[in-house]
C-alpha atoms as a PDB file:
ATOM      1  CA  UNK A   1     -38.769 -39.861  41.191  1.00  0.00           C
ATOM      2  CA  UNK A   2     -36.703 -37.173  39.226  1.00  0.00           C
ATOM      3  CA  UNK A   3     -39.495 -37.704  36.523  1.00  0.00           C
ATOM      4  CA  UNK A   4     -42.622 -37.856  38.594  1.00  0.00           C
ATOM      5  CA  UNK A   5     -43.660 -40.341  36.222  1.00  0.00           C
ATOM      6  CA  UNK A   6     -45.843 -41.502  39.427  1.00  0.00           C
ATOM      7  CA  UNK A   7     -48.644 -38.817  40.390  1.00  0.00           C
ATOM      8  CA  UNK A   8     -48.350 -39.224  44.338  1.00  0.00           C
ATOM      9  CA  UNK A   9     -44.567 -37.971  43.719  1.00  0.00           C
ATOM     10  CA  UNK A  10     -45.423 -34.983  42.625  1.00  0.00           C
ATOM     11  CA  UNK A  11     -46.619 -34.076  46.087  1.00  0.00           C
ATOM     12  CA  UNK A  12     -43.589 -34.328  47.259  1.00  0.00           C
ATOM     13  CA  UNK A  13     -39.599 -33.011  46.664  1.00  0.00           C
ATOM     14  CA  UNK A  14     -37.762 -36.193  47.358  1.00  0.00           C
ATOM     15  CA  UNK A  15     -35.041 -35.347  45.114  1.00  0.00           C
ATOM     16  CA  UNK A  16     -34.426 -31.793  47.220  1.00  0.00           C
ATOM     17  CA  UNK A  17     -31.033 -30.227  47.573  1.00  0.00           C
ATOM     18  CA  UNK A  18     -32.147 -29.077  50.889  1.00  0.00           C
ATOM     19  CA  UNK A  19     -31.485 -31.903  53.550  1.00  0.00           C
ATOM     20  CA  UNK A  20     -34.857 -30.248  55.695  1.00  0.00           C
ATOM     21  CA  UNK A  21     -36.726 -30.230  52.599  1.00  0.00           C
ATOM     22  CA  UNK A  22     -36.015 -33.770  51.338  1.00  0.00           C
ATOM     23  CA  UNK A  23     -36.625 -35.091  55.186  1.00  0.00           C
ATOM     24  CA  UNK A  24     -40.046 -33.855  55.174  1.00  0.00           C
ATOM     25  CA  UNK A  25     -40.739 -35.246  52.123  1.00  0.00           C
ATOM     26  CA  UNK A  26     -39.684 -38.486  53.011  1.00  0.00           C
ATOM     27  CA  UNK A  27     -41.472 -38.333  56.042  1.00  0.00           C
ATOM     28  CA  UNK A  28     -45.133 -36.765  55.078  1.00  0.00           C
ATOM     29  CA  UNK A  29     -44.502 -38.870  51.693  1.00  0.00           C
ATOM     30  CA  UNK A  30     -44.129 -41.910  53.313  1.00  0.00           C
ATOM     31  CA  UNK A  31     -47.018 -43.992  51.738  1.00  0.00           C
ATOM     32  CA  UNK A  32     -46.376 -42.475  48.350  1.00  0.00           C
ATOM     33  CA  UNK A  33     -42.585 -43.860  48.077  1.00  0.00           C
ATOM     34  CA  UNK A  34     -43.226 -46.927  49.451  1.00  0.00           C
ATOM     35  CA  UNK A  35     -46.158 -47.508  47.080  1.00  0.00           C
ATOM     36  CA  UNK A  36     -43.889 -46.539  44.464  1.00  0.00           C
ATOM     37  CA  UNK A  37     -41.176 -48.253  44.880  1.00  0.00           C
ATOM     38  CA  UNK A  38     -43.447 -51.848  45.111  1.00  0.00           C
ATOM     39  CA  UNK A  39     -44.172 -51.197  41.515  1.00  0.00           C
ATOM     40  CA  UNK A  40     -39.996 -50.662  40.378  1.00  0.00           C
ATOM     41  CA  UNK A  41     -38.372 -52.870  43.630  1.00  0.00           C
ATOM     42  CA  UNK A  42     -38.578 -56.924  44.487  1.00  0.00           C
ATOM     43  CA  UNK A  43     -41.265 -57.835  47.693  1.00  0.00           C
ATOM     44  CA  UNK A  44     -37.293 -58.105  49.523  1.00  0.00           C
ATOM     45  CA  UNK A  45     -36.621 -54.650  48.598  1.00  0.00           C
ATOM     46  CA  UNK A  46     -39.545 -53.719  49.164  1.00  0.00           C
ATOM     47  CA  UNK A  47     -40.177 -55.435  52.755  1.00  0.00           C
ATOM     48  CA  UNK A  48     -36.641 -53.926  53.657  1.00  0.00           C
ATOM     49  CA  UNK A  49     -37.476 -50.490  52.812  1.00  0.00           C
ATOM     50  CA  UNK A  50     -40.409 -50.884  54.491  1.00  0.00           C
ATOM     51  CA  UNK A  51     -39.520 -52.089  58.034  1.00  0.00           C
ATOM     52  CA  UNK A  52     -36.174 -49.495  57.957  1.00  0.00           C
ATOM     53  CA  UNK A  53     -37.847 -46.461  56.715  1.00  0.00           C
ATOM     54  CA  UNK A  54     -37.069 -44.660  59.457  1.00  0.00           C
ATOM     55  CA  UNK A  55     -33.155 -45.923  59.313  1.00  0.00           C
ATOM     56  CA  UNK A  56     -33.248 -45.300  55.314  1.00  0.00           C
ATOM     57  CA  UNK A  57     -34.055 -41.919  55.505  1.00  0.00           C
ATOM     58  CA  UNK A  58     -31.462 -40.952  58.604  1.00  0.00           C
ATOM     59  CA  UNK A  59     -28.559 -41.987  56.149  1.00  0.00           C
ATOM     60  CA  UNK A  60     -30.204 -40.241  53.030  1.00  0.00           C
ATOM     61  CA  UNK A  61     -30.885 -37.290  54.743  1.00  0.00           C
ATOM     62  CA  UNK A  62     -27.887 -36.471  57.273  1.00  0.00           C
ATOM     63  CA  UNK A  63     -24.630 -35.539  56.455  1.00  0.00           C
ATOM     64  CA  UNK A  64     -22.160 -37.871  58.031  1.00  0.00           C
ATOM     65  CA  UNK A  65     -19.194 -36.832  60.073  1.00  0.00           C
ATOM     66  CA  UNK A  66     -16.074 -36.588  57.405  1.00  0.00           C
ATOM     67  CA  UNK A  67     -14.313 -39.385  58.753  1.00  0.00           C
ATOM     68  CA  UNK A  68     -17.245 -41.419  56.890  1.00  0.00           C
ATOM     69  CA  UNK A  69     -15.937 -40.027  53.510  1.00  0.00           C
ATOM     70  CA  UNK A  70     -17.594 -39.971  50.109  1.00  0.00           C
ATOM     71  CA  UNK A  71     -18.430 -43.854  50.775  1.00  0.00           C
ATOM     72  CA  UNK A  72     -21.057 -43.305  53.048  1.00  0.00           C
ATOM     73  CA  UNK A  73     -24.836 -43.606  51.519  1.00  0.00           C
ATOM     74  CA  UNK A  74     -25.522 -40.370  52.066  1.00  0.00           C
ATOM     75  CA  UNK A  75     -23.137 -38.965  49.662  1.00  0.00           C
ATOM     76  CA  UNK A  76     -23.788 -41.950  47.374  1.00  0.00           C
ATOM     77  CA  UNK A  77     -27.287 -41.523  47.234  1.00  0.00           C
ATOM     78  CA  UNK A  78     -26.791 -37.406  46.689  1.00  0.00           C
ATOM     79  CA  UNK A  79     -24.156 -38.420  43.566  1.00  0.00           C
ATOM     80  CA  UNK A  80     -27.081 -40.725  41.954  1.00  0.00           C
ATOM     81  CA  UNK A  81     -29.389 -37.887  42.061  1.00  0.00           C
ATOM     82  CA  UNK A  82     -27.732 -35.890  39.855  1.00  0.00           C
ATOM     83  CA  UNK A  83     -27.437 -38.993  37.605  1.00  0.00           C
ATOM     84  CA  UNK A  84     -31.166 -38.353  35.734  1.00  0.00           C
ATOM     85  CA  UNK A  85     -29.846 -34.514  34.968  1.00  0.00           C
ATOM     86  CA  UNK A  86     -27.088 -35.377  33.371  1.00  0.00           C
ATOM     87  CA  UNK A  87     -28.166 -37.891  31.550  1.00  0.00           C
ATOM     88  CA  UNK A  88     -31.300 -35.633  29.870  1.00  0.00           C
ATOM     89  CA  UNK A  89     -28.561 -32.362  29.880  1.00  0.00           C
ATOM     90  CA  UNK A  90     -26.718 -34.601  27.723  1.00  0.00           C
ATOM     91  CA  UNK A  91     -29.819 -35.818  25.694  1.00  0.00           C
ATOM     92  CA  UNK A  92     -30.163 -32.263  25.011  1.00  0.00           C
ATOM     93  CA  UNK A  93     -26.824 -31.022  23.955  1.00  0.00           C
ATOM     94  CA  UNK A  94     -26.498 -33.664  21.357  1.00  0.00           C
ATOM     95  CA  UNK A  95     -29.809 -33.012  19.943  1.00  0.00           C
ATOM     96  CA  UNK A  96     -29.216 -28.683  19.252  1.00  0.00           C
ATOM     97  CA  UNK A  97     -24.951 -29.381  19.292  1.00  0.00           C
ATOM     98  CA  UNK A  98     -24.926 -29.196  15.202  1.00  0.00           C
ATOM     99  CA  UNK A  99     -28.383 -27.620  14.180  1.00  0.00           C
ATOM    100  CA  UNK A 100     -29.097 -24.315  13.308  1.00  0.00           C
ATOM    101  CA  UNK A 101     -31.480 -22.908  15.980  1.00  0.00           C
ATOM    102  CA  UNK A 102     -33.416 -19.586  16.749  1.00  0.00           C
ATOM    103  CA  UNK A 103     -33.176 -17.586  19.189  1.00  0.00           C
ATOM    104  CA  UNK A 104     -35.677 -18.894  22.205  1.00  0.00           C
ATOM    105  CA  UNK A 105     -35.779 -22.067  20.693  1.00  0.00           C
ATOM    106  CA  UNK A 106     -37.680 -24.805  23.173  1.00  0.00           C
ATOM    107  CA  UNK A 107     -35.148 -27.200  23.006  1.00  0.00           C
ATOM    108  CA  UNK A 108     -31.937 -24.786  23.573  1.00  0.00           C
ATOM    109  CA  UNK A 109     -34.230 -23.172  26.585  1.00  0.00           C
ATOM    110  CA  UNK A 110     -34.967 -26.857  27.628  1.00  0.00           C
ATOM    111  CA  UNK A 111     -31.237 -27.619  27.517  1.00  0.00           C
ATOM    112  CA  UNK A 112     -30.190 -24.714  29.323  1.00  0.00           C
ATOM    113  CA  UNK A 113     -32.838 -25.257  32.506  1.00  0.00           C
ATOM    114  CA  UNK A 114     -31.294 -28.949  32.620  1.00  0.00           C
ATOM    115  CA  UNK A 115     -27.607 -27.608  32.243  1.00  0.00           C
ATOM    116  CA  UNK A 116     -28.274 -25.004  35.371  1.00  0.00           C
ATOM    117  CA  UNK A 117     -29.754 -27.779  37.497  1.00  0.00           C
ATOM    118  CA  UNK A 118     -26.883 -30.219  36.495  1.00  0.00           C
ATOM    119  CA  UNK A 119     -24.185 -27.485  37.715  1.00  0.00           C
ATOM    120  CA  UNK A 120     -25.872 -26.993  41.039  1.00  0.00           C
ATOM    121  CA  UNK A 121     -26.439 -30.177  41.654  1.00  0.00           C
ATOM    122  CA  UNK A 122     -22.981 -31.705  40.673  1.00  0.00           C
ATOM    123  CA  UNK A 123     -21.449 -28.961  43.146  1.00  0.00           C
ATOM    124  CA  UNK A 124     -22.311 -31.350  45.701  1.00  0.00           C
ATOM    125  CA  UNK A 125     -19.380 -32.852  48.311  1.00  0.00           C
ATOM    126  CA  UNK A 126     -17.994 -36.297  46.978  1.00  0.00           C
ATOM    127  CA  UNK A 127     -20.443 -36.251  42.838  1.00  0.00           C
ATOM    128  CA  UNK A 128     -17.734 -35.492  40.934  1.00  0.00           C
ATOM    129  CA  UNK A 129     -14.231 -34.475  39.934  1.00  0.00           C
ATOM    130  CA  UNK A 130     -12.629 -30.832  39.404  1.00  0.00           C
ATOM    131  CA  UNK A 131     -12.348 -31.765  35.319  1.00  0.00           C
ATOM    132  CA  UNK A 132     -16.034 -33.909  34.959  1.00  0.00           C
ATOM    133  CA  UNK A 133     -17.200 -30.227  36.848  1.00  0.00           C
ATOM    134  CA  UNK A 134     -15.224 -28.478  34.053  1.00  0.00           C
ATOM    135  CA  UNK A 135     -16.274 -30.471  31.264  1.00  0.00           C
ATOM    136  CA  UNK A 136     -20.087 -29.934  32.359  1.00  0.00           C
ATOM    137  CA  UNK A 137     -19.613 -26.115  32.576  1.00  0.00           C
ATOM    138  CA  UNK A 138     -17.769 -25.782  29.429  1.00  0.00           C
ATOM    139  CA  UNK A 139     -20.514 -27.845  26.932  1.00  0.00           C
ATOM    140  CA  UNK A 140     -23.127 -25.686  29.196  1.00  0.00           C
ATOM    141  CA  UNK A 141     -21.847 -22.624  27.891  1.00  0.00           C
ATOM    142  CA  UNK A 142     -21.715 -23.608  24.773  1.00  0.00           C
ATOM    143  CA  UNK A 143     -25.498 -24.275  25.409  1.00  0.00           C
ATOM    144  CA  UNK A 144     -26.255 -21.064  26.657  1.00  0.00           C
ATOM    145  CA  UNK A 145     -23.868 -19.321  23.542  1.00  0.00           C
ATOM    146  CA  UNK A 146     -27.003 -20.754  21.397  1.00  0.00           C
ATOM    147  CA  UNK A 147     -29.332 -18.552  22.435  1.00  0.00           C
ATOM    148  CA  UNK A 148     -27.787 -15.149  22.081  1.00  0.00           C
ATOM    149  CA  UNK A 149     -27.617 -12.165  18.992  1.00  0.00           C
ATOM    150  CA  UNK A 150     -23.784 -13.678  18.692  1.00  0.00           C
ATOM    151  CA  UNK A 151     -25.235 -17.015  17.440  1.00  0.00           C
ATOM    152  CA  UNK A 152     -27.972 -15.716  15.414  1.00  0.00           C
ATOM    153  CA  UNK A 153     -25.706 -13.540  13.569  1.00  0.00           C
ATOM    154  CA  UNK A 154     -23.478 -15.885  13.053  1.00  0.00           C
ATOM    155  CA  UNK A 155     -26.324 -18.372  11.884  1.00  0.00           C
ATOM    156  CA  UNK A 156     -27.544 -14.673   9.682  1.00  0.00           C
ATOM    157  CA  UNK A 157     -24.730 -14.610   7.984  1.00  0.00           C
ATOM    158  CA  UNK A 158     -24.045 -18.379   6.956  1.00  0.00           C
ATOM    159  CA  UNK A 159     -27.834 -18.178   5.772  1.00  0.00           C
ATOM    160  CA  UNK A 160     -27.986 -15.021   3.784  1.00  0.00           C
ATOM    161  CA  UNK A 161     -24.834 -14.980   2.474  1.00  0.00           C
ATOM    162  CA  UNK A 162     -24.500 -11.082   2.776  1.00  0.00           C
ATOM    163  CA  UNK A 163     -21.808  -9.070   0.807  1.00  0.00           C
ATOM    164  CA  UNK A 164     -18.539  -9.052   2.513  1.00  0.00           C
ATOM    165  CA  UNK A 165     -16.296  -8.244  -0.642  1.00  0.00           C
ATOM    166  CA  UNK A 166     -15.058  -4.906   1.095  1.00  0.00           C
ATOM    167  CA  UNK A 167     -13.359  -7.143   4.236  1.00  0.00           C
ATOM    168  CA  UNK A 168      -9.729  -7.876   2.429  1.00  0.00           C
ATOM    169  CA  UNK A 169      -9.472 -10.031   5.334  1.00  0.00           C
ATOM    170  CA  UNK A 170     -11.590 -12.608   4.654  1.00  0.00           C
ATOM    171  CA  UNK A 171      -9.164 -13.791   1.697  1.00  0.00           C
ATOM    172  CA  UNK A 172      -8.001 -15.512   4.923  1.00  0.00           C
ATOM    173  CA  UNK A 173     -11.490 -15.863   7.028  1.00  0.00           C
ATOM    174  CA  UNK A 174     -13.937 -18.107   5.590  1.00  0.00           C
ATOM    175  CA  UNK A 175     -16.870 -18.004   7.547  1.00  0.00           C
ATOM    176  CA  UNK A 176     -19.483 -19.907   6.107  1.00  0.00           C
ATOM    177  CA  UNK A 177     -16.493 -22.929   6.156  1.00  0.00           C
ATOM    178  CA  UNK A 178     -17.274 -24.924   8.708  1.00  0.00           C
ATOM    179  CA  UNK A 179     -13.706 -26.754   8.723  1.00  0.00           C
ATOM    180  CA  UNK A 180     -11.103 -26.533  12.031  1.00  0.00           C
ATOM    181  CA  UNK A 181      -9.225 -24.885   9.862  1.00  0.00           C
ATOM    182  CA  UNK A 182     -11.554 -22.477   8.647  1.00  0.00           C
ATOM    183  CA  UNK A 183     -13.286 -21.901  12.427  1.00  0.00           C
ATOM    184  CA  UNK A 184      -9.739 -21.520  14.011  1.00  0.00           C
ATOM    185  CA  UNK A 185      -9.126 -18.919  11.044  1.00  0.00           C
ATOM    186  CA  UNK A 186     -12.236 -16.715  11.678  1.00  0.00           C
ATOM    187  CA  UNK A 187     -12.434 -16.764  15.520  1.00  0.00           C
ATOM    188  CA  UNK A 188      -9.042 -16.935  16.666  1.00  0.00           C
ATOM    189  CA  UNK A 189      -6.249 -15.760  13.887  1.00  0.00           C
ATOM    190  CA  UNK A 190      -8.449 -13.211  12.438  1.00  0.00           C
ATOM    191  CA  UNK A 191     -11.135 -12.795  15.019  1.00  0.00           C
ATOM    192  CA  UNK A 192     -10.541  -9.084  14.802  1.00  0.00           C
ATOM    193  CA  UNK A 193     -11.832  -8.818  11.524  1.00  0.00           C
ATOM    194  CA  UNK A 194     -14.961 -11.461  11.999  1.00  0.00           C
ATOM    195  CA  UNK A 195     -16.207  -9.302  15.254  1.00  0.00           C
ATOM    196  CA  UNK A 196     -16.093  -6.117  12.506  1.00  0.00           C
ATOM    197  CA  UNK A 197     -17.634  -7.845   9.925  1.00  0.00           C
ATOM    198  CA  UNK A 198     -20.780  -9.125  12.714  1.00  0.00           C
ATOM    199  CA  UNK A 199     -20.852  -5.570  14.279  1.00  0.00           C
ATOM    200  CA  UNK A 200     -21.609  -4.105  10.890  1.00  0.00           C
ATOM    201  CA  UNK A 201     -23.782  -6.640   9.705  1.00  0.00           C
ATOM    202  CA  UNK A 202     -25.968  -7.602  13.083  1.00  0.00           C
ATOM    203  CA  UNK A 203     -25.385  -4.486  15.603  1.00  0.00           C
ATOM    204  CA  UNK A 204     -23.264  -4.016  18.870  1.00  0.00           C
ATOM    205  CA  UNK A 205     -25.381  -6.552  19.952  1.00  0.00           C
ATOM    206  CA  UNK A 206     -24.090  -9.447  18.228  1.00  0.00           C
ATOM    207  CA  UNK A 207     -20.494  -8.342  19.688  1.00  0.00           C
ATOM    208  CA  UNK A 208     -21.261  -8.514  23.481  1.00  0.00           C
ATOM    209  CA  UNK A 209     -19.076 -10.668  25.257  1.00  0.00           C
ATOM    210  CA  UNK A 210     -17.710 -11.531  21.516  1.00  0.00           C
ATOM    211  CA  UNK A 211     -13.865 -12.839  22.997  1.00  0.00           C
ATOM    212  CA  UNK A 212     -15.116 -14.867  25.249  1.00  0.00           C
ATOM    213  CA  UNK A 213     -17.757 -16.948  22.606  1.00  0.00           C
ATOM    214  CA  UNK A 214     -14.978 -17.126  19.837  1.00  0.00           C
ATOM    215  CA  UNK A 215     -12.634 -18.628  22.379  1.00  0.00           C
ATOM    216  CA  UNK A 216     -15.639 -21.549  23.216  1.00  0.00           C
ATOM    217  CA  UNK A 217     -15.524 -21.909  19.498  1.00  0.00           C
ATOM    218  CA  UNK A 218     -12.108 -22.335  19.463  1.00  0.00           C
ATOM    219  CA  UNK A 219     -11.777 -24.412  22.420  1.00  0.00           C
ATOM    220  CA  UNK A 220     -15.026 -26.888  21.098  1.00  0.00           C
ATOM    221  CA  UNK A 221     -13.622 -27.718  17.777  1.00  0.00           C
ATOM    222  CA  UNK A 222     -10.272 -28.054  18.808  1.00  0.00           C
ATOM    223  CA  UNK A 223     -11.666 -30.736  21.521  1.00  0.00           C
ATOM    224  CA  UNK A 224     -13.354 -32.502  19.127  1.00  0.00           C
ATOM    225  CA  UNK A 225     -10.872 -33.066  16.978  1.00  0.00           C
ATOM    226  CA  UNK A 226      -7.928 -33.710  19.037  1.00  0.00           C
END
């Protein structure tokens, strides 16, 4: 469904966040879901589904009291939606997460459509914990960090090589290195003198919100290797 790999299901928005939305679709898509799902589901599943349609959809579509709790099938069903997202989101991170990219790069803007549909729909009741909300957040910044005049300065200046024998401080900055060391060096201990050295190099552009990227930086390779 969340790929529409079958054309009838493009008709409709089974997969909606809005509970009105996704009813209707059930209901005027009727024919289209149950002739999909006889091509993925057993003739029992599929007779099932079939003679409690009506049932199905009531417990897919409306939110329980909360005495029923995150184990009722509405709030299991919403969780697996989300599953698909996730699972491409995370397809996508590990295919830009070490290669150089440009700015507007498909892939990175691919990535960072998926990431903004996995953070709205993980926000849902019951999907998943405080930290797995965190953790998605976090490596979606990082996405979004990608595609902005602080990467592709960054990426300018590991390319080009430019002259930076007047900065005394990078006797202690390395930042071509691509060590923890070396990373923790330029954007935390002597972050100071890296935002200088991009602000001369690359603009006031390259700068903008330039504590709050080094500290992703930071916080990225220090998860990885811990």
């Amino acid at each position: 469904m969340y790929h529409k790999s079958f054309n009838c299901t493009n008709e409709f928005d089974y997969l909606s966040s809005n509970s009105i939305t996704q009813k209707s679709a059930y209901t005027a898509g009727k024919s289209c879901f149950l002739e999909t799902v006889k091509k993925l589901c057993t003739q029992v599943q599929v007779d099932e589904l079939t003679s409690e349609y009506d049932y199905f959809v009531e417990i897919l579509t409306e939110k329980p009291s909360d005495e029923e709790g995150c184990d009722s099938p509405y709030y299991q069903f919403n969780g697996l939606k989300c599953t698909p997202i996730l699972k491409d989101m995370s397809q996508g991170v590990s295919q830009i997460f070490n290669v150089t990219t440009k700015m507007n790069d498909s892939k990175v803007l691919n990535t960072i459509d998926l990431c903004d549909q996995a953070i709205t729909c993980i926000q849902a009741t019951c999907f998943s914990t405080d930290f797995e909300k965190m953790q998605i957040t976090k490596s979606c910044e990082f996405v979004k960090m990608k595609n902005t005049e602080f990467t592709a300065c960054e990426n300018k200046m590991r390319t080009e090589s430019p002259d930076l024998s007047k900065y005394s401080c990078l006797e202690r900055a390395n930042l071509k290195a691509k060590t923890k060391e070396a990373i923790i060096e330029a954007y935390y201990t002597e972050k100071d003198c890296t935002k200088q050295i991009m602000k001369d190099i690359c603009g006031e552009s390259a700068i903008e919100n330039f504590d709050h990227y080094a500290q992703l930086i930071v916080n990225q390779v220090t998860m990885i290797s811990s």
